[in-house]
Protein backbone atom coordinates (compact mmCIF):
# COMPACT_ATOMS: atom_id res chain seq x y z
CA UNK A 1 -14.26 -66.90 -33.90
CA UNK A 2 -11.90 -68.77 -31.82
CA UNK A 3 -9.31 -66.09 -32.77
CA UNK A 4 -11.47 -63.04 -31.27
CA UNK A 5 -11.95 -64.94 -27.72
CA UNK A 6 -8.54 -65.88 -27.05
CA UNK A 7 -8.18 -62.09 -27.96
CA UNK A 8 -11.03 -61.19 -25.35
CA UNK A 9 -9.18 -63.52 -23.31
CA UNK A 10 -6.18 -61.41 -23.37
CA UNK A 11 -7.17 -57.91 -23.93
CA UNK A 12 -10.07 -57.88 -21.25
CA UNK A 13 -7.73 -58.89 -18.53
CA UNK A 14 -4.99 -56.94 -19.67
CA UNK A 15 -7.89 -53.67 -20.13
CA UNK A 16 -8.47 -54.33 -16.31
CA UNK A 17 -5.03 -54.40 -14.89
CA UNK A 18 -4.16 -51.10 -17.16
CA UNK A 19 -7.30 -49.35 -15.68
CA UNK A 20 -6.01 -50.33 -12.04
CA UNK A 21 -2.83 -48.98 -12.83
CA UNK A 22 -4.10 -45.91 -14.01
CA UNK A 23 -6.00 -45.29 -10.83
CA UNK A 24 -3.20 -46.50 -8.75
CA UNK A 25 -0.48 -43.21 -10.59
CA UNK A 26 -3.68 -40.81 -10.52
CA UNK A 27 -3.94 -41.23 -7.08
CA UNK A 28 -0.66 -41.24 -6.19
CA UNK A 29 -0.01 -37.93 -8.24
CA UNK A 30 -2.79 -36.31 -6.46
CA UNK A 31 -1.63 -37.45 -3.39
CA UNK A 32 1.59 -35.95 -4.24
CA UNK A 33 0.20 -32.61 -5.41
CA UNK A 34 -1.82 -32.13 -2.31
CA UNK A 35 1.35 -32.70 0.02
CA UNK A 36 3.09 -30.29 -2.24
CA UNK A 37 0.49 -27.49 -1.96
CA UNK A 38 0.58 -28.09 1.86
CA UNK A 39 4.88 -27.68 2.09
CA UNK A 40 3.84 -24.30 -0.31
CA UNK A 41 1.08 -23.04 2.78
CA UNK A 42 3.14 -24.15 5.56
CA UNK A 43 6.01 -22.36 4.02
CA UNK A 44 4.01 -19.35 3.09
CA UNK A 45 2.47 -19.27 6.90
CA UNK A 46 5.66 -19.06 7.85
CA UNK A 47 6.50 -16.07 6.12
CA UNK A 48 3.13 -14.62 5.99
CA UNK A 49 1.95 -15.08 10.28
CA UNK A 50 4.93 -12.91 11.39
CA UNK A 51 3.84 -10.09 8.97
CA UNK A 52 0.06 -10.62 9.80
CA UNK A 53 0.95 -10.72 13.60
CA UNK A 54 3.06 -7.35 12.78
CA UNK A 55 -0.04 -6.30 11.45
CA UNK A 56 -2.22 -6.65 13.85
CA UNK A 57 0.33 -4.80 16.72
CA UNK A 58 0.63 -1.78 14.18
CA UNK A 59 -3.18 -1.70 14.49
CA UNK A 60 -3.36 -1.42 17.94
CA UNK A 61 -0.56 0.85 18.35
CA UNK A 62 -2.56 2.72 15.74
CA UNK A 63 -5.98 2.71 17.67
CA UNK A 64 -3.91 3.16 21.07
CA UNK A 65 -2.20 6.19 19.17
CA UNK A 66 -5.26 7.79 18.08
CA UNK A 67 -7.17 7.25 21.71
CA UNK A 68 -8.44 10.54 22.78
CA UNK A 69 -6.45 10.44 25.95
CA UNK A 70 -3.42 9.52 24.16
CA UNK A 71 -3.92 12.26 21.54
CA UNK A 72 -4.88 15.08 23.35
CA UNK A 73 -1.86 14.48 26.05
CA UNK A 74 0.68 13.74 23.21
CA UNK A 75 -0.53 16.67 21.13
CA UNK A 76 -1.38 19.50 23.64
CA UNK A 77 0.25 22.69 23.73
CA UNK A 78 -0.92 25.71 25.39
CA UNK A 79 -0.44 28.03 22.39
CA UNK A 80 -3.01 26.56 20.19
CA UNK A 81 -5.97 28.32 19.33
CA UNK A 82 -8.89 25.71 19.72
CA UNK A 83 -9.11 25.99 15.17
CA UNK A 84 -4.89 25.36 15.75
CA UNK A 85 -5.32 22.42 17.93
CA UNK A 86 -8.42 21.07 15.85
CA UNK A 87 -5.91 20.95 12.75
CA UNK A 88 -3.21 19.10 14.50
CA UNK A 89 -5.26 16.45 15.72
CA UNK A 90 -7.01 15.73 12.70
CA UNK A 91 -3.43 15.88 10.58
CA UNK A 92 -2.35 13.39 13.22
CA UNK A 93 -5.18 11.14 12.48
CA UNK A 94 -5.34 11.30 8.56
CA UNK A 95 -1.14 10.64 8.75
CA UNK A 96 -1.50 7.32 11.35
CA UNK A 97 -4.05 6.24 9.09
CA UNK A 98 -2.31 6.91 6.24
CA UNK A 99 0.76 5.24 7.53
CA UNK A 100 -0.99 2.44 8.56
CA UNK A 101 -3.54 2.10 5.73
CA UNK A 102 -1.97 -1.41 3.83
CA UNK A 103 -2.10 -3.57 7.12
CA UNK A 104 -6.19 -4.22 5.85
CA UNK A 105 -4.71 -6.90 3.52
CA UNK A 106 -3.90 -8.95 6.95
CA UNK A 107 -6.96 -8.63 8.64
CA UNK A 108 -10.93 -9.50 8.38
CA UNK A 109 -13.11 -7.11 6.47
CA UNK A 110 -14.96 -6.94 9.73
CA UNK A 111 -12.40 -5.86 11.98
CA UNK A 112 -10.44 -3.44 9.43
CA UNK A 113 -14.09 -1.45 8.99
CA UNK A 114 -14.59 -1.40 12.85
CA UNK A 115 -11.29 0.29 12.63
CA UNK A 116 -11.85 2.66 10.09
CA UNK A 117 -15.26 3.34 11.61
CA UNK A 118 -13.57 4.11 15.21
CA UNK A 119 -11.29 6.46 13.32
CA UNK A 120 -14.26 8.23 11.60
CA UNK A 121 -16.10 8.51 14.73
CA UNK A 122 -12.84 9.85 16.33
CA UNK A 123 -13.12 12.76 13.45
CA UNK A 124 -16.78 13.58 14.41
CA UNK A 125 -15.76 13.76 17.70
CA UNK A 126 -13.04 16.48 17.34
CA UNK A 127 -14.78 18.19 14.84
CA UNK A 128 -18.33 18.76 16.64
CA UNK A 129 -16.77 19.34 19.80
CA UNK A 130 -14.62 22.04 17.90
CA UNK A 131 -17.99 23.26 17.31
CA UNK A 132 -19.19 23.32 20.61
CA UNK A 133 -16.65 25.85 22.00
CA UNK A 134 -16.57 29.38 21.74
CA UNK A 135 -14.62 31.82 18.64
CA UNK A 136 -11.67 32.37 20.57
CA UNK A 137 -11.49 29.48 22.73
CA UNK A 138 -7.84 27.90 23.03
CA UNK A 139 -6.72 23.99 22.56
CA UNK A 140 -6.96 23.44 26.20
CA UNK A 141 -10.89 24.54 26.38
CA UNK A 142 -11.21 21.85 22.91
CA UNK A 143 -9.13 19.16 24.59
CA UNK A 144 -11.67 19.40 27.86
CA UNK A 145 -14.85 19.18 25.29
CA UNK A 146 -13.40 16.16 23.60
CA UNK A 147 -12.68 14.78 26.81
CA UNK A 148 -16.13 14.98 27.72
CA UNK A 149 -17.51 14.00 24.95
CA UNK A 150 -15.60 10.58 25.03
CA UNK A 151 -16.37 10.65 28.69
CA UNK A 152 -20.19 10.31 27.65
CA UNK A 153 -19.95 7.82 25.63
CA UNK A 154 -21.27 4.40 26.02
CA UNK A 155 -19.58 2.54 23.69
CA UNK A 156 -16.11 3.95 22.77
CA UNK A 157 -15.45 2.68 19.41
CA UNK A 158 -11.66 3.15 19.97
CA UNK A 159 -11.62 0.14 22.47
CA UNK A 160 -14.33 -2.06 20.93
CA UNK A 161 -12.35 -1.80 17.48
CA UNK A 162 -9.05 -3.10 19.30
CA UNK A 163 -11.05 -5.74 21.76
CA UNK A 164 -12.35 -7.42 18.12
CA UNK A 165 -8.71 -7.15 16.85
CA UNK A 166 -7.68 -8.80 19.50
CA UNK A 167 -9.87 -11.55 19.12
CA UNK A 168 -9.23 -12.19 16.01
CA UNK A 169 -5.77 -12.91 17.16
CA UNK A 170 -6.92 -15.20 19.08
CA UNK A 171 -8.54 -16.84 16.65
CA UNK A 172 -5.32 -17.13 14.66
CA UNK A 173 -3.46 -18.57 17.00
């Protein structure tokens, strides 16, 4: 009996200090993996925030691109039919977009559908007001209807889409 307490004696003590110790290395290995994870983000955000920031100016050149007063002044030549010029513009679109399409990995789901939506509504636009003038009507008499139609607008989706990109850049930084 005196045997097993002068083992208790030895083995409880030594039980506690082992336990200490082994809370002492887990928490210093965790402590070590979490400054190792935050050298891997701070590395990553270095590489990563130029490309996202890249992003972000390719979007707005994008939505600046695809204005209607940009577009139609870019795009505009007197020889087009109104069908002609109705074609162009909507090629022009679908290829900036397409061009420009992977830059949604760097943004907010929000802010990449208000972009895609101003695009869409863009379409509409050209399309009904392709509508709206006559048969035989030339690119000139389209780009005045599309004009006015973005003229009437109260909200241009164009410029809302690139105010919320821009705040979301502000956000970042």
């Amino acid at each position: 009996m005196d045997a097993v307490i002068e083992f208790g004696k030895i083995l409880i003590p030594a039980s506690v200090v082992l336990y200490a110790v082994y809370l002492v290395v887990r928490a210093m290995i965790a402590k070590e993996i979490e400054l190792k994870r935050l050298e891997i983000r701070g590395r990553s955000l270095e590489t990563i925030l130029p490309v996202r920031m890249q992003a972000y100016e390719r979007m707005i050149l994008f939505l600046e691109r695809i204005s209607p007063q940009n577009l139609l002044v870019r795009l505009n030549n007197p020889a087009y039919s109104s069908k002609d010029f109705q074609k162009v513009l909507l090629d022009e679109i679908r290829n900036e977009y397409n061009h420009n399409v992977s830059q949604q990995v760097y943004m907010s789901e929000e802010v990449w559908n208000m972009i895609k939506n101003a695009k869409e509504d863009l379409i509409i636009q050209i399309n009904e007001a392709a509508s709206a003038v006559k048969e035989d009507a030339t690119g000139i008499d389209l780009a005045r209807q599309i004009f006015q139609a973005d003229l009437d607008k109260k909200v241009e989706p164009i410029t809302h889409a690139i105010s919320e990109l821009k705040k979301e850049i502000q956000q970042t930084f």
